[in-house]
C-alpha atoms as a PDB file:
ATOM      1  CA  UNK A   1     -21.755 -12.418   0.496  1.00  0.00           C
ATOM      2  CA  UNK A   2     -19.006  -9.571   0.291  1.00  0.00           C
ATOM      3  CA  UNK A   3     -17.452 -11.686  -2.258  1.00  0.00           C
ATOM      4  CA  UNK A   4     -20.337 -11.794  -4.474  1.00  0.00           C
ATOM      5  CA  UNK A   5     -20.698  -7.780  -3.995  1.00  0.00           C
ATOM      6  CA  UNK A   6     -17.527  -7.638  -5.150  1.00  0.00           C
ATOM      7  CA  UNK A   7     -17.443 -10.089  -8.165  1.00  0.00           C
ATOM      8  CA  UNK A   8     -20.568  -7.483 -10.089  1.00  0.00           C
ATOM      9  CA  UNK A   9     -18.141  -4.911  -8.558  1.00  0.00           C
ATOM     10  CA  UNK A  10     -15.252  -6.482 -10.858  1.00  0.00           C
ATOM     11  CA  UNK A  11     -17.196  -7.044 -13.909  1.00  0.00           C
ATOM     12  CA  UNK A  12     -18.070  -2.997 -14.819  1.00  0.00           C
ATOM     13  CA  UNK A  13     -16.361   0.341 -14.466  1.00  0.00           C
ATOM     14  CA  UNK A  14     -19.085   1.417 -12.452  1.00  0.00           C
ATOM     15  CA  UNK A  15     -21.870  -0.525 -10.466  1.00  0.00           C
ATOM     16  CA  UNK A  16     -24.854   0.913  -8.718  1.00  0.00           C
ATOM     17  CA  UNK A  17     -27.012  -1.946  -5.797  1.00  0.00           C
ATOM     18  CA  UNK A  18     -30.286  -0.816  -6.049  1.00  0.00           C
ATOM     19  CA  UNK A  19     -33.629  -1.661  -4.923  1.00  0.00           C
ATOM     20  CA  UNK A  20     -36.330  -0.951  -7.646  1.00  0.00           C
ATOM     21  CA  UNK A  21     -39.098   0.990  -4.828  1.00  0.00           C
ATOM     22  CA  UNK A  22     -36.149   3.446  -4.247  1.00  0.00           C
ATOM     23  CA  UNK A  23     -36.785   7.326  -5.360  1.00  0.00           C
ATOM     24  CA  UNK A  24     -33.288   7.925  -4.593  1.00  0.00           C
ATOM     25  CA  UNK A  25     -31.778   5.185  -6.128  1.00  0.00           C
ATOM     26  CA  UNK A  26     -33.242   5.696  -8.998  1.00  0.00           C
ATOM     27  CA  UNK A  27     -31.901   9.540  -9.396  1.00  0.00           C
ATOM     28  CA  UNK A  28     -27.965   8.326  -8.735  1.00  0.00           C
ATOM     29  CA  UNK A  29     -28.849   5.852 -11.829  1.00  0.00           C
ATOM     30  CA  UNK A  30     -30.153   8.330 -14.090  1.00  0.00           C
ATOM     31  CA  UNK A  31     -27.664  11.144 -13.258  1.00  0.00           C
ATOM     32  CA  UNK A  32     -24.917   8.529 -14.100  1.00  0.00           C
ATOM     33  CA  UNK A  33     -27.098   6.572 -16.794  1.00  0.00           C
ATOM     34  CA  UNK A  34     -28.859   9.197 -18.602  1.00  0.00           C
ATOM     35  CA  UNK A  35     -26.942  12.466 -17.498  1.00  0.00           C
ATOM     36  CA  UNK A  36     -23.444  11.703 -17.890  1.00  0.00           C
ATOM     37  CA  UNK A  37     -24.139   8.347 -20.182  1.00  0.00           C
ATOM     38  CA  UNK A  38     -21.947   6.163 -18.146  1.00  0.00           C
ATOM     39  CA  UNK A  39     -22.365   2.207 -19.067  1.00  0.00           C
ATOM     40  CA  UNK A  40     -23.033   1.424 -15.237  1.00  0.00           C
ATOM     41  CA  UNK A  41     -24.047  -2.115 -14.369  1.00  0.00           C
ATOM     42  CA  UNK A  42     -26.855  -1.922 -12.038  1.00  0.00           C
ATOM     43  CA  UNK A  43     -28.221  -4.549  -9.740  1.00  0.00           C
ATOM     44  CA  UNK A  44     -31.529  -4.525  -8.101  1.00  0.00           C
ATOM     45  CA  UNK A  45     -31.119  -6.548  -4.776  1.00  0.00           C
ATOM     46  CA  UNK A  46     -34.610  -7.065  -5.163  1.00  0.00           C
ATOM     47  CA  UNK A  47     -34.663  -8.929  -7.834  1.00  0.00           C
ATOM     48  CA  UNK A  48     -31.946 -11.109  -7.213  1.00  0.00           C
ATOM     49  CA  UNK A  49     -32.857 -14.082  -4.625  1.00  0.00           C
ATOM     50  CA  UNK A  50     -29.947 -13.337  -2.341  1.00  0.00           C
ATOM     51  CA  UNK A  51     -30.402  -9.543  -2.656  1.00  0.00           C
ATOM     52  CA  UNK A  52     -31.021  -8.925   1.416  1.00  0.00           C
ATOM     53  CA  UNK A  53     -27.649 -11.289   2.051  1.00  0.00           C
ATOM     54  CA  UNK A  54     -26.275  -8.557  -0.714  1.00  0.00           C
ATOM     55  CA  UNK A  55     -27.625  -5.707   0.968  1.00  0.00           C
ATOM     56  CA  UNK A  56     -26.128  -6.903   4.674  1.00  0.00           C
ATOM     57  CA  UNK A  57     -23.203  -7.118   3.052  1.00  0.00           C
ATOM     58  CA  UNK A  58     -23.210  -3.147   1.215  1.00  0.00           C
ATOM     59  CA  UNK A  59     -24.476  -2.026   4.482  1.00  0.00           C
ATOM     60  CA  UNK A  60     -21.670  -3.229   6.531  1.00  0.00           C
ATOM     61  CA  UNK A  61     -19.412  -2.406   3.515  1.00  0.00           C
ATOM     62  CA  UNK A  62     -20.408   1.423   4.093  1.00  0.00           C
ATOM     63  CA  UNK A  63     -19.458   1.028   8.249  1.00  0.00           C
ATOM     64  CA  UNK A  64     -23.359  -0.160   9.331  1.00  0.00           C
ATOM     65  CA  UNK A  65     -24.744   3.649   8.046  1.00  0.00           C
ATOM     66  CA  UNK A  66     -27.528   2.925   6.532  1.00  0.00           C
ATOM     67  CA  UNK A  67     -29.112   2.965   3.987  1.00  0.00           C
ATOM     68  CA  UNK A  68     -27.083   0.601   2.407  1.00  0.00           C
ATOM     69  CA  UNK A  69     -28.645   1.641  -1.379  1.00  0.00           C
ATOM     70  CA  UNK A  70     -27.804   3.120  -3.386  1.00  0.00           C
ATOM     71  CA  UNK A  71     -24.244   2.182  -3.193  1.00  0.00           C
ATOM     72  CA  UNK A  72     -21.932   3.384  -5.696  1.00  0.00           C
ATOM     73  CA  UNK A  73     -18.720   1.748  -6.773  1.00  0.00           C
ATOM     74  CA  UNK A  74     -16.368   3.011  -9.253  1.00  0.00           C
ATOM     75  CA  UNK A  75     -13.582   1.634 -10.313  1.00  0.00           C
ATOM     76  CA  UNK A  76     -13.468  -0.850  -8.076  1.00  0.00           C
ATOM     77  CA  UNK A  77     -14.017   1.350  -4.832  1.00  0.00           C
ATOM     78  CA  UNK A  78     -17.260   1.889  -2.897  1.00  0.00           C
ATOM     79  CA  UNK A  79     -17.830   5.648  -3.182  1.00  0.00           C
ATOM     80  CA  UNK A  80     -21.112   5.566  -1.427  1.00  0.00           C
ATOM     81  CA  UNK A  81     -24.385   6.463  -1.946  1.00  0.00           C
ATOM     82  CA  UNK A  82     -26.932   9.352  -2.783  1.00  0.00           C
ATOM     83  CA  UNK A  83     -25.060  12.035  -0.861  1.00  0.00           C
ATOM     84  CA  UNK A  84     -21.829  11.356  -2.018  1.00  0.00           C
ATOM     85  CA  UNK A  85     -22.315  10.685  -5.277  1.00  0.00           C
ATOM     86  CA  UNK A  86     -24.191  14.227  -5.544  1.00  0.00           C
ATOM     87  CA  UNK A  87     -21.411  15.757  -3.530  1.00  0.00           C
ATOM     88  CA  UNK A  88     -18.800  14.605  -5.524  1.00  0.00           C
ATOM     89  CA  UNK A  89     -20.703  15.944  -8.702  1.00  0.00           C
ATOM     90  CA  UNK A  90     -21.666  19.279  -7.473  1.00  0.00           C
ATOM     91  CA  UNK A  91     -18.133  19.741  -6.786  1.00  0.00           C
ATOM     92  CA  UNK A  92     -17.226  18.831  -9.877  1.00  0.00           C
ATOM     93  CA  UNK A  93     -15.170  15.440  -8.570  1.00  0.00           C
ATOM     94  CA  UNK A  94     -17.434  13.152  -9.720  1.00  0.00           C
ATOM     95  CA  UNK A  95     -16.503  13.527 -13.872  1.00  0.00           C
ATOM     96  CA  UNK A  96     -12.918  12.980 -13.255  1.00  0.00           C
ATOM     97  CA  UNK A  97     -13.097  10.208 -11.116  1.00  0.00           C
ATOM     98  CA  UNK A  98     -15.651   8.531 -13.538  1.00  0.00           C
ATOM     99  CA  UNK A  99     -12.601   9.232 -16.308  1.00  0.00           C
ATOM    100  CA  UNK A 100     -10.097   7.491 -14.547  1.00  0.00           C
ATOM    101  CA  UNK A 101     -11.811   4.367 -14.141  1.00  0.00           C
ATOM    102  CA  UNK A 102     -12.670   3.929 -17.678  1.00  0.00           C
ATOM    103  CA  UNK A 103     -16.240   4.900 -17.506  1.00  0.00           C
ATOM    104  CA  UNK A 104     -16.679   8.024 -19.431  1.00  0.00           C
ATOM    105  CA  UNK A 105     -14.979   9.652 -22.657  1.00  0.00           C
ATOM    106  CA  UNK A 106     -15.245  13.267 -22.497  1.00  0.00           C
END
């Protein structure tokens, strides 16, 4: 199932796993979607039929520390999820990084 993680990882700059009941997934997408107006693919595991296989997969991805959504890739790489992400843009990491992989013009 990692492989199909990282095929949707392959096909955007950045990719968000989501699960559409999550508060916190839904702030990473809109600081990244509506903030910073990044063209992020994002995948509810809910909706998809194979979503928990998906979501074993992220979790194990991220060492087995839960919880395994949000979880962030960009460019390729698994950043993390909701505390990460945040950290990286409070200290000002996150724009840059989104830059180099091709995700946002500035």
């Amino acid at each position: 199932m990692a492989d199909r993680v990282m095929k949707l990882v392959s096909e955007r700059a950045v990719v968000v796993f989501t699960l559409s009941s999550c508060c916190m997934c839904h702030t990473v997408t809109k600081l990244l979607i509506q903030e910073l107006s990044v063209n992020a693919l994002v995948h509810e595991l809910d909706s998809d039929p194979r979503g928990k296989e998906m979501e074993r997969a992220l979790l194990k991805m991220l060492g087995g520390r839960g919880p395994a959504v949000p979880a962030v890739f960009i460019g390729g790489k698994l950043v993390g999820g909701t505390n990460r992400v945040m950290s990286l843009h409070l200290g000002g990491e996150l724009v840059p990084m989104l830059m180099d992989a091709g995700a946002l013009w500035v």
